[in-house]
C-alpha atoms as a PDB file:
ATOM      1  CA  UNK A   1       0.000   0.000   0.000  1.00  0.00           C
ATOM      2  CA  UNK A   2       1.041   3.297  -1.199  1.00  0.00           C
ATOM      3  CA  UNK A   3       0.834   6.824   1.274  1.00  0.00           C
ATOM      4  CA  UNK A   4       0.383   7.256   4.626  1.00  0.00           C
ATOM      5  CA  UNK A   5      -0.989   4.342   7.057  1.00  0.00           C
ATOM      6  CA  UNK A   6      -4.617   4.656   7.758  1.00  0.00           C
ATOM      7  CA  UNK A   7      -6.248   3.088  11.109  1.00  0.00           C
ATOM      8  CA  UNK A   8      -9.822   2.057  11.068  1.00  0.00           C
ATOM      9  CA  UNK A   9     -11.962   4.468  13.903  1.00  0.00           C
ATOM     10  CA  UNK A  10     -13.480   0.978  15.079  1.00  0.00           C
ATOM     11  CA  UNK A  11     -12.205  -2.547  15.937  1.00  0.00           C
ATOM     12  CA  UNK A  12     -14.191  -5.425  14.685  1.00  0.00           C
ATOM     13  CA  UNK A  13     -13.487  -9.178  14.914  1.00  0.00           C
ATOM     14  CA  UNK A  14     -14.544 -11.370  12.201  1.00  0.00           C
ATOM     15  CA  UNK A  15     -16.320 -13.897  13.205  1.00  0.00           C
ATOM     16  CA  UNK A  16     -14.678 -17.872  13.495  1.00  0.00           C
ATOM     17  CA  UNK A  17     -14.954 -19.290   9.664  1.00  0.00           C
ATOM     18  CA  UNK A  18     -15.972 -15.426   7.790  1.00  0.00           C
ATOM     19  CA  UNK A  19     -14.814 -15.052   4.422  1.00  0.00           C
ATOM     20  CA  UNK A  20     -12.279 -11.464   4.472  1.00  0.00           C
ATOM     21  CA  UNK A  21     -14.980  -9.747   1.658  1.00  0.00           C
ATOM     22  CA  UNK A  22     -17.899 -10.581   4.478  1.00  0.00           C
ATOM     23  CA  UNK A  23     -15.776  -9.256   6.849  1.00  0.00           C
ATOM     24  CA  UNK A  24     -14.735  -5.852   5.089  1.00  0.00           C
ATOM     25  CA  UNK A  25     -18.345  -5.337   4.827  1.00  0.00           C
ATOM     26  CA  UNK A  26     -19.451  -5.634   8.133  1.00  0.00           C
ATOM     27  CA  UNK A  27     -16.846  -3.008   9.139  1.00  0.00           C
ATOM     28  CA  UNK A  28     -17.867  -1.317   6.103  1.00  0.00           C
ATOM     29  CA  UNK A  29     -21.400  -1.102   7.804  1.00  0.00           C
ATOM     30  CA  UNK A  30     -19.920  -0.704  11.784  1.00  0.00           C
ATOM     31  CA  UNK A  31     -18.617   2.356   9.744  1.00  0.00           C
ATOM     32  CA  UNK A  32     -21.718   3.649   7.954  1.00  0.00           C
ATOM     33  CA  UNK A  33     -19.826   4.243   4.870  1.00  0.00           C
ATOM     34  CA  UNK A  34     -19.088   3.011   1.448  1.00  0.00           C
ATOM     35  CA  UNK A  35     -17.390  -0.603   1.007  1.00  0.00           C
ATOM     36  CA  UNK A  36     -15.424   1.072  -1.252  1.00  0.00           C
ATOM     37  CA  UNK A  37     -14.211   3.429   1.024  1.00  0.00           C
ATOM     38  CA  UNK A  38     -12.862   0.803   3.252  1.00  0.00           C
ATOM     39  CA  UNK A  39     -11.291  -1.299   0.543  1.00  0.00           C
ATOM     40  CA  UNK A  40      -9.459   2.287  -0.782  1.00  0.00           C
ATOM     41  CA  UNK A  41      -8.373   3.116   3.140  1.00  0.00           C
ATOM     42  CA  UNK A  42      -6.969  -0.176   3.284  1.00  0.00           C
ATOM     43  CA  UNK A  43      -5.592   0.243   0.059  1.00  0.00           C
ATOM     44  CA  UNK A  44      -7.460  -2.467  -1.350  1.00  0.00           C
ATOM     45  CA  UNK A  45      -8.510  -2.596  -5.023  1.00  0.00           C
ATOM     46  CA  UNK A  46     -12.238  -1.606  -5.411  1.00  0.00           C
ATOM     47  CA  UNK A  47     -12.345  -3.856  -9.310  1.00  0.00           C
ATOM     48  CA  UNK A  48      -9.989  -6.115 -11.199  1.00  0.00           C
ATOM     49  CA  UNK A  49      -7.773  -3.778 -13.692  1.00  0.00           C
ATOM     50  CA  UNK A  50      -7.427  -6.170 -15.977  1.00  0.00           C
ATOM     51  CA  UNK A  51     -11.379  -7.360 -16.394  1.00  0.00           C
ATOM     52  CA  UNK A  52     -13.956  -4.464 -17.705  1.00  0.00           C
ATOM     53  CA  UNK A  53     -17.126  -6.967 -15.972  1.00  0.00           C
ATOM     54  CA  UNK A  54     -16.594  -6.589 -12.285  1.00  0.00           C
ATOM     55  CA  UNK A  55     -15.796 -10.100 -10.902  1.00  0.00           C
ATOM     56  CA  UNK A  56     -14.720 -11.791  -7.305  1.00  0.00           C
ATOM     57  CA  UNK A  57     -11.956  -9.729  -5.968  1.00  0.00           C
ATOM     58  CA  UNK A  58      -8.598 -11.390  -6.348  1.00  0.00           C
ATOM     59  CA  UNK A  59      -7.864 -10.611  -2.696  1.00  0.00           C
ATOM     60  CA  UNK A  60     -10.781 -12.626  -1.522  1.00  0.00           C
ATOM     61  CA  UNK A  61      -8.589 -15.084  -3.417  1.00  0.00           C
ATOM     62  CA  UNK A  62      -5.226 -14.612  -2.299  1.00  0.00           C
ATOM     63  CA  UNK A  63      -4.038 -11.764  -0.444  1.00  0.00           C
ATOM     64  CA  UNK A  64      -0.343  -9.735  -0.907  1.00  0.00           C
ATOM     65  CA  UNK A  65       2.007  -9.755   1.317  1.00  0.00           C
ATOM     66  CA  UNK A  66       1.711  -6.164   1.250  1.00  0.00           C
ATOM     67  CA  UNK A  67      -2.126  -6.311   2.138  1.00  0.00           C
ATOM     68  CA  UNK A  68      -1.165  -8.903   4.565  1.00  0.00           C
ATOM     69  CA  UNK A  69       1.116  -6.146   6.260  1.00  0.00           C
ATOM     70  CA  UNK A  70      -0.787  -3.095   5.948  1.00  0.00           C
ATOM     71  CA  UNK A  71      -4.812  -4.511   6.660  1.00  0.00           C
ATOM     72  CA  UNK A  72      -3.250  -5.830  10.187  1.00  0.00           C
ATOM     73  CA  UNK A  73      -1.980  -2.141  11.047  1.00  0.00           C
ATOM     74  CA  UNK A  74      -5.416  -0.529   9.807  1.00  0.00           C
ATOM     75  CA  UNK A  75      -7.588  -2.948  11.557  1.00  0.00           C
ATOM     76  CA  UNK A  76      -5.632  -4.629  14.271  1.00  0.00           C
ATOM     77  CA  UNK A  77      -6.316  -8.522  13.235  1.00  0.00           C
ATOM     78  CA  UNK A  78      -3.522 -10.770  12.800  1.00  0.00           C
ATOM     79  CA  UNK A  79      -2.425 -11.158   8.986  1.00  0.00           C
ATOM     80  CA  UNK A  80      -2.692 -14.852  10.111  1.00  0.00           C
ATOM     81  CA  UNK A  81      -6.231 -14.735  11.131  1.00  0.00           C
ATOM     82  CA  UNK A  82      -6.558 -12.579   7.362  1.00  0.00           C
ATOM     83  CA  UNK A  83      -4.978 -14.993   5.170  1.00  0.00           C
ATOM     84  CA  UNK A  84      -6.810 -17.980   6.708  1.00  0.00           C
ATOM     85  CA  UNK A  85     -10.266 -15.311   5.211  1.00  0.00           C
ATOM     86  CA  UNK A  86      -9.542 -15.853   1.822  1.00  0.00           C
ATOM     87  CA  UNK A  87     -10.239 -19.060  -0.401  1.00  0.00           C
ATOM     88  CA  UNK A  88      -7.007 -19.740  -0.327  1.00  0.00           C
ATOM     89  CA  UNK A  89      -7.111 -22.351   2.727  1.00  0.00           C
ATOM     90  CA  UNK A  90      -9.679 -24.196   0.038  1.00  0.00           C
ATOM     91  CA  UNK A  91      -6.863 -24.675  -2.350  1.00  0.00           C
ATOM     92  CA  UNK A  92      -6.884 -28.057  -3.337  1.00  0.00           C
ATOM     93  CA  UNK A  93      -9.769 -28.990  -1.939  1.00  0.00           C
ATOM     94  CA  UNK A  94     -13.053 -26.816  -2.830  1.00  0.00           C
ATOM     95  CA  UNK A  95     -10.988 -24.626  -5.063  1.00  0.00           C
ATOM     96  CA  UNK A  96      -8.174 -24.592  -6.889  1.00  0.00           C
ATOM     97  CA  UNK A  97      -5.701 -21.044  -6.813  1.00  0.00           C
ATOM     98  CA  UNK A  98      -3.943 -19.974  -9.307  1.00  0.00           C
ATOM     99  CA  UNK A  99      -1.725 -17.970  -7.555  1.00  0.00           C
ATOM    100  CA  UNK A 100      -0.078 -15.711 -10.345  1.00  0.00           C
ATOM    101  CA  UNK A 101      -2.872 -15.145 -11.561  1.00  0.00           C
ATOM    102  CA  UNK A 102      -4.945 -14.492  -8.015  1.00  0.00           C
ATOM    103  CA  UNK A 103      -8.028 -16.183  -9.196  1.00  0.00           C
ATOM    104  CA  UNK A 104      -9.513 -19.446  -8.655  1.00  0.00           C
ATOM    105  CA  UNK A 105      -9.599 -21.966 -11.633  1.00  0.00           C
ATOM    106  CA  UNK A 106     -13.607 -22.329 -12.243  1.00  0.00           C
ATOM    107  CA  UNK A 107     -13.097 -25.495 -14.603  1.00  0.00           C
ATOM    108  CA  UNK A 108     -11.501 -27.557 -11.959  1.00  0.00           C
ATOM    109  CA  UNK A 109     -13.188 -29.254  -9.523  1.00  0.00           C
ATOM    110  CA  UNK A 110     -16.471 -27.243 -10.006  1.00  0.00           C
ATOM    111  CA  UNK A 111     -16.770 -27.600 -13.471  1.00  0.00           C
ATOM    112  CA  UNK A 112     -18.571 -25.354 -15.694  1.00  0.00           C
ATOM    113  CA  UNK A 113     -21.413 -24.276 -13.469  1.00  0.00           C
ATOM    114  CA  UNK A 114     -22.939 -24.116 -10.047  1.00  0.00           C
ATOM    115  CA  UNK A 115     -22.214 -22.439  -7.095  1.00  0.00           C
ATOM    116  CA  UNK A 116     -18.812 -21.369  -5.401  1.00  0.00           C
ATOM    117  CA  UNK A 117     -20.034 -22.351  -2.063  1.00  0.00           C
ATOM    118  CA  UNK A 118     -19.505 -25.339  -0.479  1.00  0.00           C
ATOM    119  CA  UNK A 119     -22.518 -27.353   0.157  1.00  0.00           C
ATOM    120  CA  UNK A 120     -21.209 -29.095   3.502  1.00  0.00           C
ATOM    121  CA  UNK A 121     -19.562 -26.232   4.890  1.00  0.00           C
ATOM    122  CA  UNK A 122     -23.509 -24.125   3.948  1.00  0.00           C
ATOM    123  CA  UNK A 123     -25.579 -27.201   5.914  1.00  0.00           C
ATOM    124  CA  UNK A 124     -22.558 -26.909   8.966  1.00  0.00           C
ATOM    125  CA  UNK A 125     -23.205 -23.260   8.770  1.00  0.00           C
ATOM    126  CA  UNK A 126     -26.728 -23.295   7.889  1.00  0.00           C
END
């Protein structure tokens, strides 16, 4: 992250399990502002540069080590706790990363269509 250091007004725990996007948007609402306004002050990209259709956020995907270092100092939560909020803990195993390309691979393991979500960890979740 570019410029000066920004800290978050509030402190707010994800909760055991949340995915980081979830997360950022719960603070995003703590905050009564634009989720876009806390991606930016976390310096956070609001929309994949490369794709004109806006798509999954590549850090939901796989996070930088730079995001891993400066969303801990903005927000107080261990970058451990962070990385362990993106898919990719699923790698392998619901998913499978790409990781220089920070995007999952939809034609493996899901095939061509139906939902991203995990139907056992939806029914433990409910």
């Amino acid at each position: 992250m570019s410029g000066p250091r920004r800290t978050l007004p509030i402190r707010w725990a994800p909760q055991p399990g949340e995915a980081l996007d979830s997360w950022l948007e719960a603070v995003a609402a703590r905050l009564n502002c634009p989720f876009t306004d806390v991606l930016s002050a976390l310096g956070l990209p609001t929309r994949d540069p490369v794709m004109a259709a806006l798509v999954q956020p590549r850090w939901t995907v796989l996070a930088t080590d730079g995001e891993l270092t400066a969303i801990p100092e903005a927000t107080g939560i261990d970058a451990g706790v962070l990385a362990r909020m993106t898919l990719e803990r699923f790698d392998g195993h619901a998913v499978v990363v790409l990781p220089r390309q920070w995007r999952v691979h939809r034609q493996l393991l899901w095939g061509r269509s139906g939902s991203r979500f995990c139907p056992a960890c939806l029914e433990e979740n409910r």
